[in-house]
Protein backbone atom coordinates (compact mmCIF):
# COMPACT_ATOMS: atom_id res chain seq x y z
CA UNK A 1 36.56 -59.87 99.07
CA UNK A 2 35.58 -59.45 95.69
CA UNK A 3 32.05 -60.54 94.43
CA UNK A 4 32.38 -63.75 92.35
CA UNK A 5 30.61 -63.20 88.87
CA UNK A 6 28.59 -66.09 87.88
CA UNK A 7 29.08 -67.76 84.36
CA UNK A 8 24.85 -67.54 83.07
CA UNK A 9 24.71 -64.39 81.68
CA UNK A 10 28.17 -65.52 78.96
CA UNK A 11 26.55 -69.23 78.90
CA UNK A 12 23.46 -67.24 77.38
CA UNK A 13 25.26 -64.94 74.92
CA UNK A 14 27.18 -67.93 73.93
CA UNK A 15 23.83 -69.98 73.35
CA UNK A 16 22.21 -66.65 71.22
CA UNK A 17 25.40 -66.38 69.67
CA UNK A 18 25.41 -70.47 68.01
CA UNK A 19 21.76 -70.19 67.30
CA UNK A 20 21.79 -67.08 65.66
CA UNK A 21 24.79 -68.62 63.44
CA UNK A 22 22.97 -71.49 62.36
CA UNK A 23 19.84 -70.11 61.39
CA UNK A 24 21.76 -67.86 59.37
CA UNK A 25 23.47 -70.89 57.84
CA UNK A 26 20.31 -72.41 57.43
CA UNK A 27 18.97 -69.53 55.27
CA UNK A 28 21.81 -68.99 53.41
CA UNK A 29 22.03 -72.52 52.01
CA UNK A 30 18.35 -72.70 51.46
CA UNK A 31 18.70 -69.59 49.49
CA UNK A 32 21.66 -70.95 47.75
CA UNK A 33 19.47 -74.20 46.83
CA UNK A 34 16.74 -72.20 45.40
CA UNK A 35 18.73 -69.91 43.32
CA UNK A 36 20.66 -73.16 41.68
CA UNK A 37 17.72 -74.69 41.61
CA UNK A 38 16.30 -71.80 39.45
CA UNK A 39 19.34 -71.54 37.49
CA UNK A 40 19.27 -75.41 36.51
CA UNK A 41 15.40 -74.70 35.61
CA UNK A 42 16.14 -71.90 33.39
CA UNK A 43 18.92 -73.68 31.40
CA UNK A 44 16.46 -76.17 30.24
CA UNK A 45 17.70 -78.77 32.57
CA UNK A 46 15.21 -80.80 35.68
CA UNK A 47 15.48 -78.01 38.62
CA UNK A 48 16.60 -81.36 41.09
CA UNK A 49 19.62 -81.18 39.91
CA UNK A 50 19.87 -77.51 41.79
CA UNK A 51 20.20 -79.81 44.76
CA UNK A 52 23.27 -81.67 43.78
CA UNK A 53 25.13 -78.09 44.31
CA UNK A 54 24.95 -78.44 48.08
CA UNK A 55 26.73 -81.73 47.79
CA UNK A 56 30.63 -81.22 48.04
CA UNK A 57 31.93 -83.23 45.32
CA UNK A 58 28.69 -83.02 43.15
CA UNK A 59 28.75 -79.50 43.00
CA UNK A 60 31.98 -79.25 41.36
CA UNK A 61 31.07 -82.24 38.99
CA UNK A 62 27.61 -80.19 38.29
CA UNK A 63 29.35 -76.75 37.73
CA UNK A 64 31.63 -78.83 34.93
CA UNK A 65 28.28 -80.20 32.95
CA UNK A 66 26.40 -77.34 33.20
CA UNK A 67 29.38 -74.96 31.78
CA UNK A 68 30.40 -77.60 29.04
CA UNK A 69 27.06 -79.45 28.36
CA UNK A 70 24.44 -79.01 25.29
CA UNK A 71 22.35 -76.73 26.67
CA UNK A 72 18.39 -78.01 25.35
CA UNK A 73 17.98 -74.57 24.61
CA UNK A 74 20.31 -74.66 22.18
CA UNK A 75 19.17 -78.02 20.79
CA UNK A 76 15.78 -76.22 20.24
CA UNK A 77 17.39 -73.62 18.32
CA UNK A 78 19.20 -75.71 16.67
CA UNK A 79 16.09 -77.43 15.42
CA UNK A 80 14.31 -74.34 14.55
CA UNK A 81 17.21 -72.97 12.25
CA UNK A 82 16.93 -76.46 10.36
CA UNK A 83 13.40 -75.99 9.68
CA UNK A 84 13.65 -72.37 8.37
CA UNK A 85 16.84 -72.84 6.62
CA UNK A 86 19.02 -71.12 9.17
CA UNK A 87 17.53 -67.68 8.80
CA UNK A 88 17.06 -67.42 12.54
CA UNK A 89 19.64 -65.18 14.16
């Protein structure tokens, strides 16, 4: 007769295994939010809108006005070279 295994010791490497994946999940796309949400800051634009990038359709929408969009940094230099007669470089 051979010994009959029981199934608990692969039920608990199964159950590390899934909450080890998401909490790594977890991080990653609170990391992801943060550094979008720094990158949106930085740009000149509200830092919310860092969030929109974890929504599927958003983010692709969001990628689209942040490539093609008047940065307000630029509008500020814009403004400055006006005022000293576009000797800013």
């Amino acid at each position: 007769m051979e010994p009959q295994m029981s199934g608990e010791p692969a039920a608990i490497l199964i159950l590390i295994f899934v909450i080890l994946s998401v909490l790594i999940s977890l991080a990653a796309t609170v990391i992801t939010a943060l550094v979008y949400c720094k990158i949106f800051s930085k740009a000149g634009f509200s830092w919310a809108l860092g969030l929109l990038m974890l929504v599927p359709i958003a983010n692709l929408v969001m990628m689209f006005c942040l490539a093609f969009a008047d940065w307000p940094i630029h509008g500020e230099l814009r403004v400055l070279r006006q005022r000293c007669g576009g000797t800013l470089t």
